[in-house]
Structure formats: C-alpha cells, structure tokens
Protein backbone atom coordinates (compact mmCIF):
# COMPACT_ATOMS: atom_id res chain seq x y z
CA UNK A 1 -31.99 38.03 -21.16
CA UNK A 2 -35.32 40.63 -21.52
CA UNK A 3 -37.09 40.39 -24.93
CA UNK A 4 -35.75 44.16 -25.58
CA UNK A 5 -31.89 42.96 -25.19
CA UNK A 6 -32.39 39.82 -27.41
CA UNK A 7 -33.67 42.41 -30.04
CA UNK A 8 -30.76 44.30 -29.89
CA UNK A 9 -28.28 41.02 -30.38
CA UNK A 10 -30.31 39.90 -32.97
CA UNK A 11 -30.09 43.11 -35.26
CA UNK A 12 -25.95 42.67 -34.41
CA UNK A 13 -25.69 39.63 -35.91
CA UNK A 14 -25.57 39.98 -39.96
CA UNK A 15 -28.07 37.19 -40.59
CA UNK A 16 -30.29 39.68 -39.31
CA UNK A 17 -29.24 43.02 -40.32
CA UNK A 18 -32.08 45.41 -41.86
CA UNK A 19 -34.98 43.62 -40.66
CA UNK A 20 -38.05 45.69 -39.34
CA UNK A 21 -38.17 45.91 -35.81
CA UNK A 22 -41.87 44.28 -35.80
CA UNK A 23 -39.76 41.38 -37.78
CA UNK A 24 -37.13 41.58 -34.90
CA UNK A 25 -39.43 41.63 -32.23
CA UNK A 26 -41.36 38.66 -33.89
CA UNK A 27 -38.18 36.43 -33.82
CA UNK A 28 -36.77 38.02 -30.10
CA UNK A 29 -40.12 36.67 -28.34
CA UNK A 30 -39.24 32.74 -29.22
CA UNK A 31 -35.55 33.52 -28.08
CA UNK A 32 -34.16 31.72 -25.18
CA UNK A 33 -30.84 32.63 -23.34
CA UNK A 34 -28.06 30.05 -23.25
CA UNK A 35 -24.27 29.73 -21.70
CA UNK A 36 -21.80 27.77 -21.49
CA UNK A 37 -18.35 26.81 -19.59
CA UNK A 38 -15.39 26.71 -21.62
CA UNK A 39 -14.55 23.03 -22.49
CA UNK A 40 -18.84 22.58 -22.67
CA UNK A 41 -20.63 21.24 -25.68
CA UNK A 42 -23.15 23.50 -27.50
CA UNK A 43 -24.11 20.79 -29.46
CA UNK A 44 -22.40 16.97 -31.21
CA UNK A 45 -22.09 15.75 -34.56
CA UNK A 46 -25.28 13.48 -35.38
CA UNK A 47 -27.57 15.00 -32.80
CA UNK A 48 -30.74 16.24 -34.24
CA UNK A 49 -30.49 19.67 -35.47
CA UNK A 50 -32.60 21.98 -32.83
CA UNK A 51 -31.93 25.62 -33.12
CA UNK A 52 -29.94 28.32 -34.34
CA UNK A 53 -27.51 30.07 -31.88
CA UNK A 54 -26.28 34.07 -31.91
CA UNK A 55 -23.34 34.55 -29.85
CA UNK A 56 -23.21 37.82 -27.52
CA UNK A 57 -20.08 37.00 -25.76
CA UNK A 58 -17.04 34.26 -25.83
CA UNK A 59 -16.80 32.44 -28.76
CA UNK A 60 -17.02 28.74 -29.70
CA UNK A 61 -15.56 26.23 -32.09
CA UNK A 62 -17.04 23.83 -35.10
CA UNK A 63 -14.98 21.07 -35.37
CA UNK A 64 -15.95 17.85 -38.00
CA UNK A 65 -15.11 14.38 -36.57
CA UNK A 66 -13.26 12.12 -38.98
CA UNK A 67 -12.28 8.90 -39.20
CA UNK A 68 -9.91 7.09 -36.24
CA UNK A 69 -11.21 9.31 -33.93
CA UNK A 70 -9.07 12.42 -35.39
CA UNK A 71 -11.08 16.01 -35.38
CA UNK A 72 -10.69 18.53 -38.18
CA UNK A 73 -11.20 22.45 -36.98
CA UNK A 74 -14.06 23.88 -39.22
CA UNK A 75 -14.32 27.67 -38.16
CA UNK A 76 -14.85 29.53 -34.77
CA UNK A 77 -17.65 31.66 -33.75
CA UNK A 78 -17.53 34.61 -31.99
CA UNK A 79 -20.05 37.68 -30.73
CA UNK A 80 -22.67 38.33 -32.91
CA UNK A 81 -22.18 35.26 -35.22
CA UNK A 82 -24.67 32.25 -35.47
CA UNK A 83 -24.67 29.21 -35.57
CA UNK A 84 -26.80 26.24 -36.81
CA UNK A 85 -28.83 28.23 -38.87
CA UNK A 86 -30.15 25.83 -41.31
CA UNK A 87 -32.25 23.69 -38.19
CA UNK A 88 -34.93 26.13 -38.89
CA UNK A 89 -35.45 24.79 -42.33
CA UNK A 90 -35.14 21.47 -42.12
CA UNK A 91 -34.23 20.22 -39.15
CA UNK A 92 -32.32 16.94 -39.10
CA UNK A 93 -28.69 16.19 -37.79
CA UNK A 94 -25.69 18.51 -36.65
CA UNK A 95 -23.13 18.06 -39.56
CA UNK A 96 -19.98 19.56 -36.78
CA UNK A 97 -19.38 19.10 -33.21
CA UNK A 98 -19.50 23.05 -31.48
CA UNK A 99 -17.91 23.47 -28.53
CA UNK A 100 -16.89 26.40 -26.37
CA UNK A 101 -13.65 27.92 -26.27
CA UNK A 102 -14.25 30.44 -23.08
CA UNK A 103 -17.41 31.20 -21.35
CA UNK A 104 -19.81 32.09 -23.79
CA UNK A 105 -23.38 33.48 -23.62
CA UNK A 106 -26.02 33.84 -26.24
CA UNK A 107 -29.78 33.60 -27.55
CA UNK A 108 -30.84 30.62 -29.30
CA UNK A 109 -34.32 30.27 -31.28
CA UNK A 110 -35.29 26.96 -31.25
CA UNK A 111 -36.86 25.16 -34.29
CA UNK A 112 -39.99 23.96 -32.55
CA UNK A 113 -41.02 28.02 -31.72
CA UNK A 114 -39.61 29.29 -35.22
CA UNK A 115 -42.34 26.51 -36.93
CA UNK A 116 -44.96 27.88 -34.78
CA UNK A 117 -43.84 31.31 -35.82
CA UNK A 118 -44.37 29.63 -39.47
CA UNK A 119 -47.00 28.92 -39.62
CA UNK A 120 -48.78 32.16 -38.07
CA UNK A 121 -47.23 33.63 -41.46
CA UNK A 122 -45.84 36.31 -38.81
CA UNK A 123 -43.53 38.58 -40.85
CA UNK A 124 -40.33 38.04 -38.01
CA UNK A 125 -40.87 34.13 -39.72
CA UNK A 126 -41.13 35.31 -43.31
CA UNK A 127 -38.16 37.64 -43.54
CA UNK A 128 -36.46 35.02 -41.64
CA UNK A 129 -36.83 32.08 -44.29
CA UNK A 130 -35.76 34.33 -47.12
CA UNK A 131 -32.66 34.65 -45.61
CA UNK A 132 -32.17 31.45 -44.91
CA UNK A 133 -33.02 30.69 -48.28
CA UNK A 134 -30.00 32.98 -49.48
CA UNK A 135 -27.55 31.29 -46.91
CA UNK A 136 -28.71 28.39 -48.38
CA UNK A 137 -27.55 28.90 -51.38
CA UNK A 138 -24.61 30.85 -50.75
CA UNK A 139 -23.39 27.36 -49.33
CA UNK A 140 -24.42 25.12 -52.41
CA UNK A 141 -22.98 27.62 -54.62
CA UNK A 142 -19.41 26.90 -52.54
CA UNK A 143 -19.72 22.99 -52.30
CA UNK A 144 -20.27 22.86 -56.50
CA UNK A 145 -16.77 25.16 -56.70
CA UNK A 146 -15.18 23.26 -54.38
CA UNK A 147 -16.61 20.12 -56.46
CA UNK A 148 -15.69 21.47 -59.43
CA UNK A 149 -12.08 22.38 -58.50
CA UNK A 150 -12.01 18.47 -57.54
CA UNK A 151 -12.08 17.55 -60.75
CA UNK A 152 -9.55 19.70 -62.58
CA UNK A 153 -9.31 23.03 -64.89
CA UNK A 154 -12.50 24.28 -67.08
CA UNK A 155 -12.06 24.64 -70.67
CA UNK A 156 -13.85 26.92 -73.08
CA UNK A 157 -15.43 24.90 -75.52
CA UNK A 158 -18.75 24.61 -78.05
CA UNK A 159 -21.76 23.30 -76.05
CA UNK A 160 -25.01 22.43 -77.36
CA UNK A 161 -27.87 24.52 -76.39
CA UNK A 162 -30.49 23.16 -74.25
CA UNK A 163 -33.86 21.58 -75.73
CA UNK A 164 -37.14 23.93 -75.56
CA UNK A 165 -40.06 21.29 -75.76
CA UNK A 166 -43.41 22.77 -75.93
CA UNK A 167 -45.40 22.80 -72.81
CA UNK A 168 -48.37 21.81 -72.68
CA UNK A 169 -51.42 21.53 -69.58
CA UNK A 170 -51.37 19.53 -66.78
CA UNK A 171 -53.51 16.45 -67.49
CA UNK A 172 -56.16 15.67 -64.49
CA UNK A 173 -54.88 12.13 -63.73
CA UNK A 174 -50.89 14.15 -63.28
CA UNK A 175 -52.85 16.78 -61.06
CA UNK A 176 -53.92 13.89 -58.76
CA UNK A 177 -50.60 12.39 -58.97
CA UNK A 178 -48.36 15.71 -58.48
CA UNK A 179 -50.70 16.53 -55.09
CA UNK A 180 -49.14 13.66 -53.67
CA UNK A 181 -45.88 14.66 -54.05
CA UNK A 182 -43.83 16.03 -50.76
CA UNK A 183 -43.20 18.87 -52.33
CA UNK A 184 -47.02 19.66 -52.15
CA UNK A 185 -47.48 17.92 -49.00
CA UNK A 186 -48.23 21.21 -46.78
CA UNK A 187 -50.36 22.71 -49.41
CA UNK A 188 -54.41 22.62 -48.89
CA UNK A 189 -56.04 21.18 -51.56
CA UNK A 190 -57.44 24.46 -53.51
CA UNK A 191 -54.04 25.84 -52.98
CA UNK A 192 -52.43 22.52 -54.65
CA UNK A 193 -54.92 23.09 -57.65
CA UNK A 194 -54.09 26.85 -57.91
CA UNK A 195 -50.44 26.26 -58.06
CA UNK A 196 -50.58 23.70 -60.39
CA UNK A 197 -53.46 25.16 -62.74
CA UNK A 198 -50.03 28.04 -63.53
CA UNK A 199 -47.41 25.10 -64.28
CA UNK A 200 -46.70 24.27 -67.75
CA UNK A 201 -46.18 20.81 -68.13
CA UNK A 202 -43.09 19.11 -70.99
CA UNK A 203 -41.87 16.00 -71.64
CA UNK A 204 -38.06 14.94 -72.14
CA UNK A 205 -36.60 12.11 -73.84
CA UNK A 206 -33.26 10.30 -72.69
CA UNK A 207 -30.18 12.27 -72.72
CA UNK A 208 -32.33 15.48 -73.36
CA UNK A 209 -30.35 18.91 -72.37
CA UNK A 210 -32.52 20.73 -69.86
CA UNK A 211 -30.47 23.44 -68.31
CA UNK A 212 -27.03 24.26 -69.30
CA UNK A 213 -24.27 25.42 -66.84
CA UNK A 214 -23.71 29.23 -67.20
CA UNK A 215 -26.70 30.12 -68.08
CA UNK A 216 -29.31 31.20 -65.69
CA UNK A 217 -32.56 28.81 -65.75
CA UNK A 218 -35.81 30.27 -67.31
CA UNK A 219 -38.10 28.16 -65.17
CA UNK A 220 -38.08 26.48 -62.24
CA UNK A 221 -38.32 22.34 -63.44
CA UNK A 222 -39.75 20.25 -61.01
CA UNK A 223 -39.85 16.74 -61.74
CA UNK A 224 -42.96 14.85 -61.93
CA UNK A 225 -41.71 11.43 -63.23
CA UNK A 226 -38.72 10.09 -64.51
CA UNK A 227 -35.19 11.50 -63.27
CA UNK A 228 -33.10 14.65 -63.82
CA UNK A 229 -29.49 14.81 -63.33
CA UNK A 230 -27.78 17.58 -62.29
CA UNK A 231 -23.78 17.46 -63.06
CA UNK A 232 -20.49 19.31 -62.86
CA UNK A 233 -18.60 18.82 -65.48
CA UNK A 234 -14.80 19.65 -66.31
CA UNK A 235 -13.17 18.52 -69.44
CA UNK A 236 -13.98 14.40 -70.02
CA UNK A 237 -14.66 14.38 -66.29
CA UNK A 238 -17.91 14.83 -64.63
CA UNK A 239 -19.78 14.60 -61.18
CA UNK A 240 -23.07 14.07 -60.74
CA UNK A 241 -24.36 16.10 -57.73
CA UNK A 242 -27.86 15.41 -57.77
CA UNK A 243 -30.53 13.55 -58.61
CA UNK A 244 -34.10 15.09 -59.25
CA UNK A 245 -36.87 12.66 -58.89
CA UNK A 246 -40.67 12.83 -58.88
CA UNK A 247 -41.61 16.24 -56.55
CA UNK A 248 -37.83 17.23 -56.76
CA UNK A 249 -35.80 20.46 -58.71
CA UNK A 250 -32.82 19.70 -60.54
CA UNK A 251 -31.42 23.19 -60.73
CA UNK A 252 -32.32 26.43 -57.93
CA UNK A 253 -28.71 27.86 -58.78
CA UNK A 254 -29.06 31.30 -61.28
CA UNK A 255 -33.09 30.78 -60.68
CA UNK A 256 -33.48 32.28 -57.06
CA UNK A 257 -30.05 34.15 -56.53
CA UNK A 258 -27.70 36.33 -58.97
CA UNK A 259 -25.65 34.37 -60.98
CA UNK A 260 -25.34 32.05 -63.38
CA UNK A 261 -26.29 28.38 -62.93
CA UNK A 262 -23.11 26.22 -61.80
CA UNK A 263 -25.07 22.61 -62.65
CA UNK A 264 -26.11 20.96 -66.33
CA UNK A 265 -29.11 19.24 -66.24
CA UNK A 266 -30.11 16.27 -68.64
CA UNK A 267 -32.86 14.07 -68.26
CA UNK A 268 -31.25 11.03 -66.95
CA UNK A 269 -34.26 8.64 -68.71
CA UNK A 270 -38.08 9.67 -70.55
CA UNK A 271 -39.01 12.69 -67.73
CA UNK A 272 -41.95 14.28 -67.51
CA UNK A 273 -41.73 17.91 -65.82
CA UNK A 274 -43.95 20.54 -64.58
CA UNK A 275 -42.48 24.45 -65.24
CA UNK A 276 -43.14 27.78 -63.62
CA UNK A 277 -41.36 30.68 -65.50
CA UNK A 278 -38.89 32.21 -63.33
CA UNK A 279 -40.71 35.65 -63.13
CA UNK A 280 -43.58 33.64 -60.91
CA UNK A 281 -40.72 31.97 -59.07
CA UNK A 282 -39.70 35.44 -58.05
CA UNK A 283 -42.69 36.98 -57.30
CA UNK A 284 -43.45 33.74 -55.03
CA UNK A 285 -40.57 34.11 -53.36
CA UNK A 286 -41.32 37.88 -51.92
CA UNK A 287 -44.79 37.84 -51.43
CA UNK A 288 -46.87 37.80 -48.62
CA UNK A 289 -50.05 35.73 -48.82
CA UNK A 290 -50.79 31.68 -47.57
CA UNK A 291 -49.95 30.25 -51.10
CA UNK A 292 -46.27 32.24 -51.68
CA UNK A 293 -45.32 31.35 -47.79
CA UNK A 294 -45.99 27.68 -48.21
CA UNK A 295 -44.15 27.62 -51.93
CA UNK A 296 -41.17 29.11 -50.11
CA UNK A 297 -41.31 26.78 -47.47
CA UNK A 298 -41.42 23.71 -49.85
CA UNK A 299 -38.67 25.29 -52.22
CA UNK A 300 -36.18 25.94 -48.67
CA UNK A 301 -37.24 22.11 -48.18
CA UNK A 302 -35.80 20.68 -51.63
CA UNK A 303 -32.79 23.73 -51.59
CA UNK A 304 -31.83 22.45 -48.33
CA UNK A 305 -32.06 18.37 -50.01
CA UNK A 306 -29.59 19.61 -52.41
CA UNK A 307 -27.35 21.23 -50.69
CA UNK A 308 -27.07 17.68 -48.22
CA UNK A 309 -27.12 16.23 -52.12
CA UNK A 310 -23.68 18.05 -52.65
CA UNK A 311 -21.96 17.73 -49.58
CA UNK A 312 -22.28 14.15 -49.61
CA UNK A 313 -20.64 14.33 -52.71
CA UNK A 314 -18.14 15.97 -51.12
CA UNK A 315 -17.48 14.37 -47.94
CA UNK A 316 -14.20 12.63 -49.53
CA UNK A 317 -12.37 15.93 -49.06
CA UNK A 318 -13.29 16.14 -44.99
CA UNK A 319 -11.72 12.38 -44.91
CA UNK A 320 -8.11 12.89 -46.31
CA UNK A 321 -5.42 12.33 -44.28
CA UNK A 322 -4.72 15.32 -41.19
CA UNK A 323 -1.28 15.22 -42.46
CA UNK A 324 -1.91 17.09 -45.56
CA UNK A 325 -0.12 20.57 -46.54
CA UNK A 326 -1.14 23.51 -44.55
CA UNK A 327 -2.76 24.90 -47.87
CA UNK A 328 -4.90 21.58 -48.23
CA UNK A 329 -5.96 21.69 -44.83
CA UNK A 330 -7.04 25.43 -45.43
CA UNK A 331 -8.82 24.34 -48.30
CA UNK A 332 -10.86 22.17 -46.65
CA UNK A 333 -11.72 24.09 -43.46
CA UNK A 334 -13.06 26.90 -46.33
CA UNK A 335 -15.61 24.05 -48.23
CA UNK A 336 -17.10 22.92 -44.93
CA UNK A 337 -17.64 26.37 -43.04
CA UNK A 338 -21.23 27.00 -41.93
C-alpha cells in the first residue's frame, strides 16, 4: 500500500476524521500494510500490545477468552474501523483475541514508529494522542456505568460538600521527592521544576472529601504521598475503583472531557497532594510546545492505569456463566467493546 493510499484509509476511519493532511501524512509514513486469511490471528489475548490496526477490507472478530476454555464474542470490525488503539499509549498486553472472519487487508501503525513519531513532537503524533486521550476516556466513563449498574439503583440524597484546604508552595525537599515520581519520569529536569513551581500543594486528613461525584473537578490532584480513593457508590453499597498513590490522579473524569465526574474521592489516610487548576490542565492539554507534549503523555500514561484500574474491577462480569439470558450476554459484550 503507497503512502498516498494509506492517507486516504486513514482519514476513513473516524479515529481520524478532521485531521490536517500534514497530521495525516505524519501518521501514513510509519504505516505498514497487513492481511490476513480468514480463520488467521491478527493478534491473542496476553500478547504484548504492538500496534493499532485500520481495516480497509474484510472484517475481523474480538473475542475474550474465559474460563474452561469457553470464548465470549466482544464486537467485530469491519472497513475503516481500528483496532488496538490504546498500544500506542501504553503498550502492554492484548485484553481480546482478534481474529479474521474473511480475508481482510489493512494498515497498521506500530507502537515502536508512533514513539519515534513522539518524540519528534511531529503534529501527525500530537493530534494523534489527544484522541487517544478522548477514547480513553470514553471507555472509563463506560466501565464506571457498567460498575455502577453492578451495584444497584442511585438515589437522590444530601451529600456533604467536598473539603477546600488551603494550598500552599511546594516545599524543596517535596520538589526533590515529586521529580522522582513516574509521572515525571520523562520530564528534563528544568521542565520538572517549571511544572512543579505552578502546582499548589494541600494536605488531607483521613476520611477527607476531595472530589465529589457529579461535580466536575476544579483541579487536577495528583498524589504526592499518602493514598486517594476513588469510589462508586450506590445507596449503602460502594466500589472502590481506584487507588491513587504517590505520582498518581484519583479523578481525570469531568476534568479533561465534558461531563460530570462519575468517581468520589476521599483521602483513604493523611495525603499530601500537589494541584493544578483545571484551566492549566486544559491549556496543557492543546498546546504545542516540549513541556505540554510530555504532560499529555504522562497524563495518557496514568488515564490509561485507570482505565486497566476499572476493568479489573470489572472482570467478574466477562466470567459469568455463557449460559446467561440473551440480554445479559448483550450486556456484557457492550462493557468490554474496544
């Protein structure tokens, strides 16, 4: 397939649609043809995660593997859908098994030229990763319903309103601490200093109210010691769906997409936290320059943490029995599609 003909699948594919044709071009260079037979394995379950596919013609199927060697059918794929989109984040495993249905034919970018793209900040990379970032969270939004249906009907009721403890600097021994954090780990150092010479810095105490579900967070809270839990809560039940320790968010939910925030967040023991309002966050997000690219980056890092968060908190749903209603089964295909 010629570099001019990727282009053109790529812009047909709706991951893609209204990109800039230098963007496009940027992202058809590092794409590589692929095909397969029908009955042929794109990729298995538990293989590391290598690339993201766009279909042109035939069409595959996801499929989960479950217990006692029984397969559940996730969702199928046909011309110009993708698949595996999130190994350009983050990489690790395949989460579905993807096989093909007919003969099917395609361009697949794989992660290894996308990271090189990275980090030449070419604008084909940087459009890319904001989208991404919105697929992202697209999916954690649908795992915390689905989570949330789990555990029964919503009520209306009084809530408290979350704490608003002063902030205060960042203290030069925290500074040295926070730049060894993962979340800073691809920063330079004058970069690390920058970002952190804008964070507030608060403290919470045990129990403490952080972020309330429904609301959209003000800030994005990024622990720096202690814990922050992040739970779904219906009636006297609740779920805790993540877990935000030192260099982790508890909450990205209502901060970086429309919407209000699905999670509460309390601070599971004495926290410390370091706070950047969420107009910054924003303006991070969309611009252009070394500093913003790497703070996306390391956000689509921990977004991507919490969404595996979640759907481990799930995964009870994928084992139930294949001999569940048709509805059930339907229910379940719908939480685990890509």
């Amino acid at each position: 397939m010629s570099a001019a003909s990727a282009d053109e699948l790529l812009a047909t594919a709706p991951l893609f649609a209204g990109l800039g044709s230098e963007e496009l071009a940027d992202l058809a260079r590092v794409a590589q043809p692929f095909r397969r037979l029908a009955g042929e394995l794109l990729f298995q379950q538990g293989e590391p995660a290598d690339g993201l596919y766009v279909v042109e013609s035939g069409r595959l199927e996801s499929v989960a593997r479950l217990p006692a060697e029984r397969e559940l059918s996730l969702a199928a794929i046909g011309p110009g859908e993708v698949i595996g989109e999130l190994a350009l984040l983050s990489g690790g495993t395949r989460t579905a098994t993807v096989r093909a249905l007919e003969a099917t034919a395609g361009v697949v970018i794989e992660r290894r030229a996308f990271d090189s793209l990275r980090a030449s900040l070419r604008p084909g990379a940087r459009a890319m990763m904001r989208r991404l970032c919105g697929v992202v969270c697209d999916r954690l939004r649908r795992r915390y319903a689905t989570i949330g249906r789990r555990l029964g009907e919503d009520e209306e009721r009084a809530r408290p309103p979350p704490v608003r403890p002063e902030m205060d600097a960042v203290t030069e021994t925290e500074r040295r601490y926070a730049s060894r954090l993962p979340f800073f780990s691809r920063f330079p150092a004058g970069d690390v200093e920058r970002l952190l010479t804008e964070l507030g810095r608060l403290e919470l105490a045990r129990g403490d109210l952080l972020v309330r579900a429904g609301d959209r967070p003000d800030a994005l809270y990024l622990t720096l010691r202690g814990g922050v839990e992040a739970t779904i809560e219906r009636r006297d039940r609740k779920q805790r769906v993540r877990l935000a320790g030192p260099g982790t968010a508890c909450a990205y939910l209502g901060l970086i997409d429309e919407g209000p925030g699905p999670v509460d967040c309390r601070a599971r023991e004495r926290a410390v936290l370091l706070a950047s309002p969420r107009a910054r966050v924003r303006e991070l997000l969309v611009a252009n320059d070394p500093l913003a690219h790497r703070f996306l980056d390391a956000v689509q890092q921990d977004l991507v943490q919490a969404l595996r968060d979640a759907e481990r908190r799930q995964a009870t749903l994928i084992s139930a029995p294949l001999s569940c209603s048709v509805a059930a089964a339907d229910a379940q295909r719908k939480a685990f599609a890509p």
